[in-house]
Protein backbone atom coordinates (compact mmCIF):
# COMPACT_ATOMS: atom_id res chain seq x y z
CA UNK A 1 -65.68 8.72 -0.09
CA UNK A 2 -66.88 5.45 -1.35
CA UNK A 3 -66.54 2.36 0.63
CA UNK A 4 -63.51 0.57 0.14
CA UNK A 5 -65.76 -2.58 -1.42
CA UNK A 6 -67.75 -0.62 -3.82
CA UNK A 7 -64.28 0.63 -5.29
CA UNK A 8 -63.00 -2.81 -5.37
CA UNK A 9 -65.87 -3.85 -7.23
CA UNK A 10 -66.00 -0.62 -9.55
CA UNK A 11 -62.29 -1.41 -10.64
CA UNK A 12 -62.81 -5.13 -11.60
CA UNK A 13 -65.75 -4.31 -13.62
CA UNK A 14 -63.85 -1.76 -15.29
CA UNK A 15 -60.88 -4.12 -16.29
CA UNK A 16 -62.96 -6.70 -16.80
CA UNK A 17 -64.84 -4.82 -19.67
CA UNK A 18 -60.90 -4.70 -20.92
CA UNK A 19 -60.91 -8.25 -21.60
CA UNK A 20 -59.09 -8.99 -18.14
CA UNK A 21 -61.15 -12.53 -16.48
CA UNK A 22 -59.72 -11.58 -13.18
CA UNK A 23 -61.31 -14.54 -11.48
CA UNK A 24 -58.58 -15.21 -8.49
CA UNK A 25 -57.70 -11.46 -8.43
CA UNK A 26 -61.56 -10.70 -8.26
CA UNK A 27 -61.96 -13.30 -5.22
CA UNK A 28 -59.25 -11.94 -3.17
CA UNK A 29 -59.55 -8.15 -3.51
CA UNK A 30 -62.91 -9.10 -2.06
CA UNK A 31 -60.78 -10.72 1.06
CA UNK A 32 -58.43 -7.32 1.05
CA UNK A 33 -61.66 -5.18 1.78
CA UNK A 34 -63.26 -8.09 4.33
CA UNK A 35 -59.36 -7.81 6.05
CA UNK A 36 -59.42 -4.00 5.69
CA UNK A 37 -62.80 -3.91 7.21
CA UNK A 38 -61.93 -5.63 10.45
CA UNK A 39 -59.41 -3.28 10.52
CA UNK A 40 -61.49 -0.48 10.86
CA UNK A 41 -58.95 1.03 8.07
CA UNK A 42 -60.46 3.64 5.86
CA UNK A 43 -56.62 4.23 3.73
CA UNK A 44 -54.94 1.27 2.37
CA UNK A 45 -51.24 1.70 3.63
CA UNK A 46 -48.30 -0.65 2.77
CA UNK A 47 -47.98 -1.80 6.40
CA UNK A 48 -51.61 -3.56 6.10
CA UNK A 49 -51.14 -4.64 2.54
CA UNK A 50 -48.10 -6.84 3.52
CA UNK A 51 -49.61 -7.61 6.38
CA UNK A 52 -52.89 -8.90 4.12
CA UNK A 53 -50.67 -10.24 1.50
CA UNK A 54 -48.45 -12.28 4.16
CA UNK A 55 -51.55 -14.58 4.63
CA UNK A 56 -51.32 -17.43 5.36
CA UNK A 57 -47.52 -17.14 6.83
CA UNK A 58 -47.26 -20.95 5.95
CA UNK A 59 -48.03 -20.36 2.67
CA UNK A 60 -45.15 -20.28 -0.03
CA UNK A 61 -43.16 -16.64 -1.36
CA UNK A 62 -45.17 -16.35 -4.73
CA UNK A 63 -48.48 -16.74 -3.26
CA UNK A 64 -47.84 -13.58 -1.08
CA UNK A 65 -46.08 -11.63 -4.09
CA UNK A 66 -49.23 -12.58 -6.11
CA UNK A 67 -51.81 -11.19 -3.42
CA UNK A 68 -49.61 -8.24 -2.54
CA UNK A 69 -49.75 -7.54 -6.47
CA UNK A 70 -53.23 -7.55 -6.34
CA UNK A 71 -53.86 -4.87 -4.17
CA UNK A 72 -50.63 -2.91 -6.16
CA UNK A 73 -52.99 -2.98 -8.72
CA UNK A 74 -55.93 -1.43 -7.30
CA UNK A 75 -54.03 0.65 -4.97
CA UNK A 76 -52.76 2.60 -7.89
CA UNK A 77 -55.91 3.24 -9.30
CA UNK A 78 -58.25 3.93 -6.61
CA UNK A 79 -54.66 6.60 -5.47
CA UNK A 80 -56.32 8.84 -8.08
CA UNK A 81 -59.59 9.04 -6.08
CA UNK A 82 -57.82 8.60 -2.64
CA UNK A 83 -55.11 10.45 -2.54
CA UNK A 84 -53.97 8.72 0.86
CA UNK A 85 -53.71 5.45 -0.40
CA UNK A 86 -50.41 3.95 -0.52
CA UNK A 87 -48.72 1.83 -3.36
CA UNK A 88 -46.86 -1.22 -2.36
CA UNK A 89 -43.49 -0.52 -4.08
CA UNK A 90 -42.37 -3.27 -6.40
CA UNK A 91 -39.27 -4.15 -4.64
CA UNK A 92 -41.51 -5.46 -1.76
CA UNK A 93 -42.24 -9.70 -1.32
CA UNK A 94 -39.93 -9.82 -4.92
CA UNK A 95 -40.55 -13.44 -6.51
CA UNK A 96 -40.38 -14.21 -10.41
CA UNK A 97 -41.70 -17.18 -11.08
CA UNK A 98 -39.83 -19.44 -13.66
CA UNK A 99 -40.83 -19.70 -17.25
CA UNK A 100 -41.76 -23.68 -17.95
CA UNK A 101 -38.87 -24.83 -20.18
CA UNK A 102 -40.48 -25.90 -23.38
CA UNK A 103 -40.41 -29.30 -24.99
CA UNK A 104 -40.25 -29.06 -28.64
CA UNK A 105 -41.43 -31.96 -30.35
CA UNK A 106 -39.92 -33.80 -33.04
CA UNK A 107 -42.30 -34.43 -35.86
CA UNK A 108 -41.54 -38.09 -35.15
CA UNK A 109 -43.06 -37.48 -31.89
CA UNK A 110 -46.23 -35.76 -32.55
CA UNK A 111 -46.45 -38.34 -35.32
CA UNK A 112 -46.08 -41.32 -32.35
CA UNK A 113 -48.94 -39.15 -30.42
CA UNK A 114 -51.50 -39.30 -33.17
CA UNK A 115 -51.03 -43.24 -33.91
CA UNK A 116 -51.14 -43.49 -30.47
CA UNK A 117 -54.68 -41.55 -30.15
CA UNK A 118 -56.03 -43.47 -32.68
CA UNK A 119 -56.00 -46.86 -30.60
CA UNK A 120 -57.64 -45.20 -27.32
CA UNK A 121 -60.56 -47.79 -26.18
CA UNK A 122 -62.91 -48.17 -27.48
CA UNK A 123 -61.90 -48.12 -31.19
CA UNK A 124 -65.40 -48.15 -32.41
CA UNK A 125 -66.69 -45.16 -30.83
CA UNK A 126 -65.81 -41.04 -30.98
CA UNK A 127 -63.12 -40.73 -28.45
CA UNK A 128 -60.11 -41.90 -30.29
CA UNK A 129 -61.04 -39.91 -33.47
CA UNK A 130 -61.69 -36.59 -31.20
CA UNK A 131 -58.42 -36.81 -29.62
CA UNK A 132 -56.21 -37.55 -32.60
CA UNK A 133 -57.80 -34.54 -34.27
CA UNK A 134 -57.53 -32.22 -31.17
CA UNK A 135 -54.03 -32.62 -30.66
CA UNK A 136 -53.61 -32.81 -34.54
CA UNK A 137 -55.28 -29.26 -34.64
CA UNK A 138 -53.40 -27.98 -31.61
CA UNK A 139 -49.96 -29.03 -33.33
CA UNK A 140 -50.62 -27.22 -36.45
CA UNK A 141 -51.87 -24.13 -35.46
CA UNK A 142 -50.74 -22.95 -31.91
CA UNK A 143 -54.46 -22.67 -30.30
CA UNK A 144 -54.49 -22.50 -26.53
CA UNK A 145 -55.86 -25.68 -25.68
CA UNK A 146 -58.57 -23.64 -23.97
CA UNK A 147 -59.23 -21.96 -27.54
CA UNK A 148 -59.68 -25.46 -29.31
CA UNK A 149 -61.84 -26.65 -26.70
CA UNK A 150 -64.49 -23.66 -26.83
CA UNK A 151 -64.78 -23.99 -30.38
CA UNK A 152 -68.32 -24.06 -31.51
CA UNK A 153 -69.76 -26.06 -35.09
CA UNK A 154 -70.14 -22.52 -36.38
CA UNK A 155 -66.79 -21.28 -35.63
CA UNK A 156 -65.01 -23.99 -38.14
CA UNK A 157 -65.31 -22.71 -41.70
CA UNK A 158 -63.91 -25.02 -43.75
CA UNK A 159 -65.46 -23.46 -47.15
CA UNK A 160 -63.32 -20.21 -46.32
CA UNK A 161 -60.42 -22.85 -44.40
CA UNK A 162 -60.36 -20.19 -40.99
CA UNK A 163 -61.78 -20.70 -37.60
CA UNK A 164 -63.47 -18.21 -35.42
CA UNK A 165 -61.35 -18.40 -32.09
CA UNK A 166 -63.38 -17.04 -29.14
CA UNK A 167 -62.69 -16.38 -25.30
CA UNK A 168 -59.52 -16.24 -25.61
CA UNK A 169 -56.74 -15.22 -22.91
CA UNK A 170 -57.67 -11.92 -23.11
CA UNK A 171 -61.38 -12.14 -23.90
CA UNK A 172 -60.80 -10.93 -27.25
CA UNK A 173 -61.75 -12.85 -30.71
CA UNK A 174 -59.62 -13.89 -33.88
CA UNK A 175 -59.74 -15.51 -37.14
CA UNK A 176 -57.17 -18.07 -38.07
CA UNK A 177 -56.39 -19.67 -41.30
CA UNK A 178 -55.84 -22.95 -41.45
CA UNK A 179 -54.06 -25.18 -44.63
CA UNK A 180 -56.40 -27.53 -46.77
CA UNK A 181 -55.19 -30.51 -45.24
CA UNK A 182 -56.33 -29.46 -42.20
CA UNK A 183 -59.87 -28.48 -43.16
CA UNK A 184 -59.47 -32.09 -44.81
CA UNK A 185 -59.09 -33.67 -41.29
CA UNK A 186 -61.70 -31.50 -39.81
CA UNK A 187 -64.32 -32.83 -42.35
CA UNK A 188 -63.27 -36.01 -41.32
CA UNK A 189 -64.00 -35.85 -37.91
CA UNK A 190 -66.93 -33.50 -38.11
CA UNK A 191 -68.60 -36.38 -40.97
CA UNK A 192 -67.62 -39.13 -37.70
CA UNK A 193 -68.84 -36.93 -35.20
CA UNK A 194 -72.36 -36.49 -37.25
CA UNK A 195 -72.62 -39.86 -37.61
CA UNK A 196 -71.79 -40.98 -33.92
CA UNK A 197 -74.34 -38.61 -32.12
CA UNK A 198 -77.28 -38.72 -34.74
CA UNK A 199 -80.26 -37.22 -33.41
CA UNK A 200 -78.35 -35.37 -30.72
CA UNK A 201 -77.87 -32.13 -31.27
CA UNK A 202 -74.47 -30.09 -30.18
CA UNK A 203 -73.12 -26.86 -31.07
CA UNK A 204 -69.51 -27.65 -29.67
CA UNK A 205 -66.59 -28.90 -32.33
CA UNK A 206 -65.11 -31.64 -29.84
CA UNK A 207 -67.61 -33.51 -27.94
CA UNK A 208 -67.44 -36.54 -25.75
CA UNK A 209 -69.68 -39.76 -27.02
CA UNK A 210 -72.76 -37.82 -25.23
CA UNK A 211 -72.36 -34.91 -27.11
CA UNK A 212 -70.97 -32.97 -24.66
CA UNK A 213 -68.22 -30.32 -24.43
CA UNK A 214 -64.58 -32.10 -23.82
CA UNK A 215 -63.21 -31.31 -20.03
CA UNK A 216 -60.02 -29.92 -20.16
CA UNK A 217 -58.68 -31.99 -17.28
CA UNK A 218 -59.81 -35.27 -19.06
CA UNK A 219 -57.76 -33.50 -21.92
CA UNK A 220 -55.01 -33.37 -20.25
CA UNK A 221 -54.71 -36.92 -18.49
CA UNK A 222 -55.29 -38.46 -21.98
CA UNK A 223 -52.41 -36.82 -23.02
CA UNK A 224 -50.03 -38.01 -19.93
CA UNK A 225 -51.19 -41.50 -21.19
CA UNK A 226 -50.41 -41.19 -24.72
CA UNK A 227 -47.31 -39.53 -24.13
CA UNK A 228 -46.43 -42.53 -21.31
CA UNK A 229 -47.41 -44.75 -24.02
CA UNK A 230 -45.00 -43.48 -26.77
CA UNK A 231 -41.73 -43.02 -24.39
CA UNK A 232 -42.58 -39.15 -23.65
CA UNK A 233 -43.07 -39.91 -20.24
CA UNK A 234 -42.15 -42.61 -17.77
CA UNK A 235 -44.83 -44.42 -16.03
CA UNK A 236 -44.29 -42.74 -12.91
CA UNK A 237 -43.19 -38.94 -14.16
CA UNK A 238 -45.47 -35.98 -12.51
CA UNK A 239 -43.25 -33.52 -15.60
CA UNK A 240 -42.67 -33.68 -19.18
CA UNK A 241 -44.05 -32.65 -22.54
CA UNK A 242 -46.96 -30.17 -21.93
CA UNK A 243 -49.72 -30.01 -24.15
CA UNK A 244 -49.34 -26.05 -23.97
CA UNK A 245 -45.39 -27.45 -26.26
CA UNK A 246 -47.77 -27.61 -29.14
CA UNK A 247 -48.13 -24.18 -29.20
CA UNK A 248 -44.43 -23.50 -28.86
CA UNK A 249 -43.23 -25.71 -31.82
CA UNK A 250 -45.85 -23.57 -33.78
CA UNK A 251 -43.87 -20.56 -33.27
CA UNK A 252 -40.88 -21.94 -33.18
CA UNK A 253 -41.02 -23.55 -36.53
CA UNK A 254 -42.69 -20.62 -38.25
CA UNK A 255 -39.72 -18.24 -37.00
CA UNK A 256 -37.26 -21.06 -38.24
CA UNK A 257 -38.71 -21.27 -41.77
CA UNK A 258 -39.05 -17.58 -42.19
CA UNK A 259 -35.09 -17.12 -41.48
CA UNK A 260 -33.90 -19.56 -43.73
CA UNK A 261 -36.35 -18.41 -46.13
CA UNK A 262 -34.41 -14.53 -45.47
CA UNK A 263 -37.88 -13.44 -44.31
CA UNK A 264 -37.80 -9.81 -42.64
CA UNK A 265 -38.43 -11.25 -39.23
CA UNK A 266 -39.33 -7.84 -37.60
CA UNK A 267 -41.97 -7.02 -40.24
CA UNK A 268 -43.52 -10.34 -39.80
CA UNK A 269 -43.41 -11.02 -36.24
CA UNK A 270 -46.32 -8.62 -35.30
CA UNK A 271 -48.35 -11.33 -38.34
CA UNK A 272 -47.10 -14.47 -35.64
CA UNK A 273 -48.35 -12.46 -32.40
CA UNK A 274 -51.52 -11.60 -34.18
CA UNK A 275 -51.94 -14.94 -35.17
CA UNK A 276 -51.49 -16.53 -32.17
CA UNK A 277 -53.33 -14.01 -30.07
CA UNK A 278 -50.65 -12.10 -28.06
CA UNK A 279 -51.73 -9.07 -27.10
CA UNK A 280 -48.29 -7.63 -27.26
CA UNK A 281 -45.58 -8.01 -29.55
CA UNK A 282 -43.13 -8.90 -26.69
CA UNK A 283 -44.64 -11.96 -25.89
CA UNK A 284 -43.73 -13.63 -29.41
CA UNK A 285 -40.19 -12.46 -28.91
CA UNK A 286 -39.77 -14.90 -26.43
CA UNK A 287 -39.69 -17.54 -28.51
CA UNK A 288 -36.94 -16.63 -30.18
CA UNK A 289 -34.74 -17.64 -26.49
CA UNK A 290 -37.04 -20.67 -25.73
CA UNK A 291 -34.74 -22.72 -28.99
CA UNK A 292 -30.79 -22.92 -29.37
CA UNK A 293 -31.12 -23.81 -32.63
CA UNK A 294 -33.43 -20.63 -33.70
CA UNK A 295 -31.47 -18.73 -31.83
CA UNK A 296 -28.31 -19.87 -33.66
CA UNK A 297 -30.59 -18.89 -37.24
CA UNK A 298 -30.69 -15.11 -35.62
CA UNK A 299 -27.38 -15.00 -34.58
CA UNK A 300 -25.94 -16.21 -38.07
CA UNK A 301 -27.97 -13.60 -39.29
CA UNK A 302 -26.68 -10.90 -37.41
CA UNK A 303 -23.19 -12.03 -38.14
CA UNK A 304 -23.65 -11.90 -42.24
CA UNK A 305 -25.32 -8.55 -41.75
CA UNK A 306 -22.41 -7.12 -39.83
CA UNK A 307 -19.61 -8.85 -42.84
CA UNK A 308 -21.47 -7.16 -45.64
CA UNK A 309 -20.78 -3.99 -44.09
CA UNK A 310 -18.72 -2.00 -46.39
């Protein structure tokens, strides 16, 4: 039988080449077989996965369900070519984590955000312009901020009006449409950015003044400072508004418009989770919880349906 490592590292290849990244899963798995291997353990049993998983006892409930889901994971697939193995049953180290609430912006707000971007120091330079058309972008189309950040100069058509999203959650590519008056900012900023860096050459959409690629976590403090600096946030808040909301009000907003235009929501909501790269369709119907107000759009729905029965 092969080693317990080899299979490890046979099975993350093989749902890697899925689209799965697997980075933290990839890193302890490794640790599983290091732990099973001082054990001197040639079956994986549920007494030593809890006992793996449990590590480090000071360390909080949903960091021990995570690691003991890891090895669920592999345990059921390397079963089929160890028949001794054991699967952790579900019910063991239970934690669900909690959904973030999302904060759905008035278009007052993500107005307030924009001006706001436009006056980050120094006026003169890229920085401002970059950020006001990032988050500009991000509110208008529902890219991961991860997806607009990887975008490359030859992944922004604006002849056709799509963009060429890459690397996304699930490793997987898709093409997005995007309105006129978007490709119309775009051109802007890619006409600015031209001019700004000159002779240096980058293939990356959103650059910093150097020309290179924008750091997420730079990304996101900006934001905390514009959103401080329209009333989002108070100076000393460590929650609020999420840049991630963007993507939210995207959906949200779509779904609203296509009820009260009597759209056939369950025709067109596989056209949303396309769109905004969900790999399953259940993932966009959460959306339609995550608003009171859409939910009330359903609901009313429902209710007329049910009154023009004869």
């Amino acid at each position: 039988m092969k080693p317990l490592a080899d299979s490890i590292q046979d099975y993350l290849a093989l749902r890697r080449s899925l689209g799965f990244k697997l980075r933290d899963a990839g890193a302890r798995l490794t640790e599983f077989a290091s732990f099973m291997a001082l054990r001197q353990a040639e079956h994986i049993t549920t007494t030593l996965a809890l006992e793996w998983a449990q590590q480090p006892q000071q360390s909080q409930p949903a960091n021990w369900a995570q690691r003991l889901g890891y090895v669920r994971g592999f345990a059921r697939h390397h079963r089929a070519s160890d028949p001794a193995t054991e699967v952790p049953a579900p019910g063991l180290l239970p934690f669900r984590p909690g959904r973030a609430r999302p904060y759905l912006y008035a278009s007052e707000e993500i107005a307030g955000l924009l001006a706001q971007a436009l006056q980050l120091p120094p006026v003169s330079g890229l920085r401002h312009r970059t950020h006001h058309t990032l988050l500009g972008l991000l509110s208008v189309t529902g890219l991961r901020i991860g997806e607009a950040l990887r975008l490359r100069l030859d992944d922004v058509d604006l002849d056709a009006g799509v963009l060429t999203v890459r690397g996304t959650k699930f490793g997987q590519s898709r093409l997005v449409p995007i309105h006129a008056s978007t490709c119309e900012v775009l051109a802007g900023y890619r006409r600015c950015r031209a001019e700004h860096l000159g002779d240096c050459q980058s293939p990356h959409f959103f650059v910093t003044r150097t020309g290179h690629p924008l750091d997420c976590g730079d990304v996101h403090r900006t934001f905390y400072h514009l959103s401080r600096a329209v009333g989002l946030r108070g100076p000393t808040d460590s929650h609020g508004p999420r840049l991630h909301d963007f993507r939210h009000r995207f959906a949200v907003e779509t779904l609203m418009n296509w009820y009260r235009s009597e759209q056939d929501i369950e025709r067109r909501l596989p056209v949303l989770s396309t769109y905004l790269g969900h790999v399953h369709v259940a993932d966009t119907y959460w959306y339609l919880s995550a608003h009171p107000q859409l939910l009330t759009l359903a609901m009313d729905r429902v209710q007329r349906r049910w009154e023009d029965r004869p």
